[in-house]
Protein backbone atom coordinates (compact mmCIF):
# COMPACT_ATOMS: atom_id res chain seq x y z
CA UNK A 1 -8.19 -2.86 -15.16
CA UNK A 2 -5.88 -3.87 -12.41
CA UNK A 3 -7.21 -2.01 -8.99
CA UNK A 4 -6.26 -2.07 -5.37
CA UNK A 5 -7.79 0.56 -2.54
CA UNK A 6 -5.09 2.39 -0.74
CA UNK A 7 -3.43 4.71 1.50
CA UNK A 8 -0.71 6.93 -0.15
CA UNK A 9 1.77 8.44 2.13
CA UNK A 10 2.61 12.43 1.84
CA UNK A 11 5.60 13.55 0.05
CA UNK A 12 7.18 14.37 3.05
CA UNK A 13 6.90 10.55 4.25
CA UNK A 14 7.86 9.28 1.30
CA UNK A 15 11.43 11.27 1.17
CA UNK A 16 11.94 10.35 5.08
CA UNK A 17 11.65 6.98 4.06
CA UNK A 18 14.00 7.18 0.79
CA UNK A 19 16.91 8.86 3.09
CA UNK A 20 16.97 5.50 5.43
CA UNK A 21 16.58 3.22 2.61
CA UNK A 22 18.96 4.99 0.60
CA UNK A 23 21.52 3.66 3.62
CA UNK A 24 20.89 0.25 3.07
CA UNK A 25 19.69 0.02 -0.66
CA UNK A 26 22.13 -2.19 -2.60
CA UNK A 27 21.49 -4.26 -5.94
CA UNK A 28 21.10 -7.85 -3.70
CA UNK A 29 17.08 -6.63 -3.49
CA UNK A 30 14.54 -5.70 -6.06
CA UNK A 31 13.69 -2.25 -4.94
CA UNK A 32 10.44 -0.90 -5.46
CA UNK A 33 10.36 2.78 -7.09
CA UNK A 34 9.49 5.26 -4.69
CA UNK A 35 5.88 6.75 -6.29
CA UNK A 36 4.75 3.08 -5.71
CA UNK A 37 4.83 3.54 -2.12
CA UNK A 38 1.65 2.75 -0.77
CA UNK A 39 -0.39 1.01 1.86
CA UNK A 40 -2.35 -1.65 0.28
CA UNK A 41 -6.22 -1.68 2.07
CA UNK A 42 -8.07 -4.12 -0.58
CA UNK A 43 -6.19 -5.86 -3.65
CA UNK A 44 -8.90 -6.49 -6.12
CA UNK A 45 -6.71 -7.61 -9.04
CA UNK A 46 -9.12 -7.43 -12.97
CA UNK A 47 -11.78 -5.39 -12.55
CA UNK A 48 -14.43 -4.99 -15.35
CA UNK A 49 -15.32 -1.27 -16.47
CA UNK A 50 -19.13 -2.29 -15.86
CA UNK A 51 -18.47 -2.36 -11.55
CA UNK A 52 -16.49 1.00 -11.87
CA UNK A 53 -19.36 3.09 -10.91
CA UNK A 54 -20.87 1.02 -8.34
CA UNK A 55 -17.15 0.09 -7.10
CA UNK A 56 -16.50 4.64 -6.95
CA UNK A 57 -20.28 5.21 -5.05
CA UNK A 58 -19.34 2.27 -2.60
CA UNK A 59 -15.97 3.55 -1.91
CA UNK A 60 -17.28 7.29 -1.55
CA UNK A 61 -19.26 5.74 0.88
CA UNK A 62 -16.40 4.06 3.08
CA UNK A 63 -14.79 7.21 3.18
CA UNK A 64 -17.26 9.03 3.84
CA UNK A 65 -17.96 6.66 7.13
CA UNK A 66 -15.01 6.77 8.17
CA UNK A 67 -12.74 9.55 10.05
CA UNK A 68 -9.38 10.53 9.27
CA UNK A 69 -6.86 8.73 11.27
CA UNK A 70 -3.21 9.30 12.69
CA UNK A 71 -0.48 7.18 11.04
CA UNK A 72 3.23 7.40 10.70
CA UNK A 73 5.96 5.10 9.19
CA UNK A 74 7.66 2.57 11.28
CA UNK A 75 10.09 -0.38 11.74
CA UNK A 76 10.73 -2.88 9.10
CA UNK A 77 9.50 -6.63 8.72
CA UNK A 78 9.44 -9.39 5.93
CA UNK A 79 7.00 -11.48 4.61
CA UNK A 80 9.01 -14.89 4.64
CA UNK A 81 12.71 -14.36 2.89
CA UNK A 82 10.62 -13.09 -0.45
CA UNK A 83 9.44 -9.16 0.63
CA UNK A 84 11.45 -6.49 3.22
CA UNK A 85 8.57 -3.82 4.21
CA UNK A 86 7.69 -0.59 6.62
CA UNK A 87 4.87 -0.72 8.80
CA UNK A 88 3.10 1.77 10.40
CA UNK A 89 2.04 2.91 13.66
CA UNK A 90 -0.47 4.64 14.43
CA UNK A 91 -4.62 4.32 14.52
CA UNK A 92 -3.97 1.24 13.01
CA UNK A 93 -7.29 -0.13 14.33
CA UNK A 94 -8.86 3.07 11.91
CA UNK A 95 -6.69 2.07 9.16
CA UNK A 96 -7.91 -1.42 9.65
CA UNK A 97 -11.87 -0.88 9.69
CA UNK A 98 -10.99 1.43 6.61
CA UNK A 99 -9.56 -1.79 5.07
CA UNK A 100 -12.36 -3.70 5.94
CA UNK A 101 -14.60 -1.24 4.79
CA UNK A 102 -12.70 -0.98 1.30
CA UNK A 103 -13.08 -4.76 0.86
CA UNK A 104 -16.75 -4.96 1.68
CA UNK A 105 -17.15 -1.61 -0.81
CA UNK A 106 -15.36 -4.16 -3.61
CA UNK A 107 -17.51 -7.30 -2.61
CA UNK A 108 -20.68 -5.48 -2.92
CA UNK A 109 -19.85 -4.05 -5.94
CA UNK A 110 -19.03 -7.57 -7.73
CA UNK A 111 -15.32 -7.70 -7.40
CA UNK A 112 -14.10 -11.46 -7.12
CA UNK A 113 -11.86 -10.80 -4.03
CA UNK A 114 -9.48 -13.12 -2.52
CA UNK A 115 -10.66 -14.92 1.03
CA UNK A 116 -10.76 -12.29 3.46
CA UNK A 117 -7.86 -12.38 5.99
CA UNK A 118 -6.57 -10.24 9.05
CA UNK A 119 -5.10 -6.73 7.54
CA UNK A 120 -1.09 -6.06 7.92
CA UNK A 121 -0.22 -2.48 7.56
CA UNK A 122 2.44 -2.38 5.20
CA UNK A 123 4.33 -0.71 2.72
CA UNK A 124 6.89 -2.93 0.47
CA UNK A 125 10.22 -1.45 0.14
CA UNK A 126 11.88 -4.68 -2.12
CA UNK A 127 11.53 -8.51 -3.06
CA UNK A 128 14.36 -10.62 -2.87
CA UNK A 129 16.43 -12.37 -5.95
CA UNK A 130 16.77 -15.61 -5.52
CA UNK A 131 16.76 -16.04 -1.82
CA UNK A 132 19.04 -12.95 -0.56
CA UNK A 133 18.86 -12.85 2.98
CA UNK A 134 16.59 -10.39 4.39
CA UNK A 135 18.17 -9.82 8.01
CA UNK A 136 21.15 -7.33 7.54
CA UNK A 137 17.81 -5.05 5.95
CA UNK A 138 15.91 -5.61 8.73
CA UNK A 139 18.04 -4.85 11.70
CA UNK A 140 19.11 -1.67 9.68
CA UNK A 141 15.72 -0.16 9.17
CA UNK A 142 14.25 -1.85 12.91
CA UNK A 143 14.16 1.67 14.80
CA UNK A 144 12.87 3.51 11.82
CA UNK A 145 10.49 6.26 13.16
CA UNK A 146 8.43 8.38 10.90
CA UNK A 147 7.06 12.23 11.36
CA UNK A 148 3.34 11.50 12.21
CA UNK A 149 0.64 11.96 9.13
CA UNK A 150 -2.96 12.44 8.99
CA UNK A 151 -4.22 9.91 6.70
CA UNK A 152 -7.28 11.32 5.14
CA UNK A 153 -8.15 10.33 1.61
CA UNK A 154 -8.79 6.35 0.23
CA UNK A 155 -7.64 6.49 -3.02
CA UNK A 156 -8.37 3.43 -5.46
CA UNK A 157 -5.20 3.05 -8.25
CA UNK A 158 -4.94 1.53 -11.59
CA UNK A 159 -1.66 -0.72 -11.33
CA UNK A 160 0.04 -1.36 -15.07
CA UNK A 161 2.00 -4.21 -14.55
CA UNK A 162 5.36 -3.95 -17.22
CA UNK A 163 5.15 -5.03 -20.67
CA UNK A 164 8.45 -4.45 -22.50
CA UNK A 165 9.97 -7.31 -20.30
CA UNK A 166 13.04 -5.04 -19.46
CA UNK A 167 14.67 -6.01 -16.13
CA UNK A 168 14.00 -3.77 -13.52
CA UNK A 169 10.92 -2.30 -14.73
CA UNK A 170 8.54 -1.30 -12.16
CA UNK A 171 4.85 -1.13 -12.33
CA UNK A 172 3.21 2.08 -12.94
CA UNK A 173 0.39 3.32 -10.68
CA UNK A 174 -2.57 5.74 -11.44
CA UNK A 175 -5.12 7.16 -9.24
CA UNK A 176 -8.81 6.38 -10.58
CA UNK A 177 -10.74 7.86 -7.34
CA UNK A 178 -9.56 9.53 -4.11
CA UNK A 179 -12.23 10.27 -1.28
CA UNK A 180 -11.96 12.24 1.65
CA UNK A 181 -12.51 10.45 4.73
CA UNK A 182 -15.27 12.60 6.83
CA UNK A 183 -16.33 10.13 9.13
């Protein structure tokens, strides 16, 4: 199955968010469905059903290592001209060692990760068709300020990439494992 670590933002984030994007959401983007909001910690693409319970205990211990942290939506960026995002401010040194915690937990449970790089909190609101330019998103969502958040629970999700090949279709996420962080 297709697994990433993560950070899922409360409901009440979540619909802050949606009411400023809703201001600037227009069909020049690929949007991405708001129950897919999330802050990736550890992309670990095909993992086999033999590392599952080594992958959960190694996890539970992450969590369990680390204490919950203060976060809150904020600003927008881009990654190139392909992906407009939210970041987050915060403890994002907390949310960082909990990524790098959540990557060593997949690594010494046998996932093949990608090379290990410097964290970016983000959350990515759309990709862009063919080039669209990502500035007039940018500069509308720049002073975006989220309600602070406790985050307090690494969750590890299932992503089901679409299959029907209908346009527009978004993946579908599923929690596998949540942990309290008690650290």
């Amino acid at each position: 199955m297709r697994l990433f670590a993560a950070v899922l933002p409360p409901d009440a984030a979540v619909a802050e968010l949606a009411r400023a994007v809703r201001t600037v959401r227009d069909d020049r983007l690929t949007w991405t469905g708001e129950a897919g909001w999330h802050f990736t910690l550890a992309f670990m693409g095909e993992v086999g059903d033999q590392l599952l319970p080594d992958l959960h205990a190694r996890l539970a211990r992450a969590a369990h290592r680390t204490a919950p942290f203060p976060l809150r939506l904020h600003g927008a960026g881009h990654f190139g001209e392909r992906a407009l995002w939210i970041g987050a401010a915060g403890d994002l040194d907390g949310m960082r060692l909990l990524a790098e915690r959540a990557d060593a937990a997949a690594r010494r449970a046998g996932v093949a990760m990608e090379q290990h790089r410097r964290y970016t909190p983000h959350l990515t609101l759309a990709r862009s068709r063919e080039g669209a330019p990502l500035r007039p998103y940018l500069d509308a969502l720049a002073d975006f300020e989220g309600a602070p958040w406790q985050a307090d629970t690494l969750t590890l999700v299932r992503s089901n990439l679409p299959a029907g090949g209908v346009p527009g279709e978004q993946p579908r996420y599923e929690t596998v494992g949540a942990w309290p962080l008690t650290g």
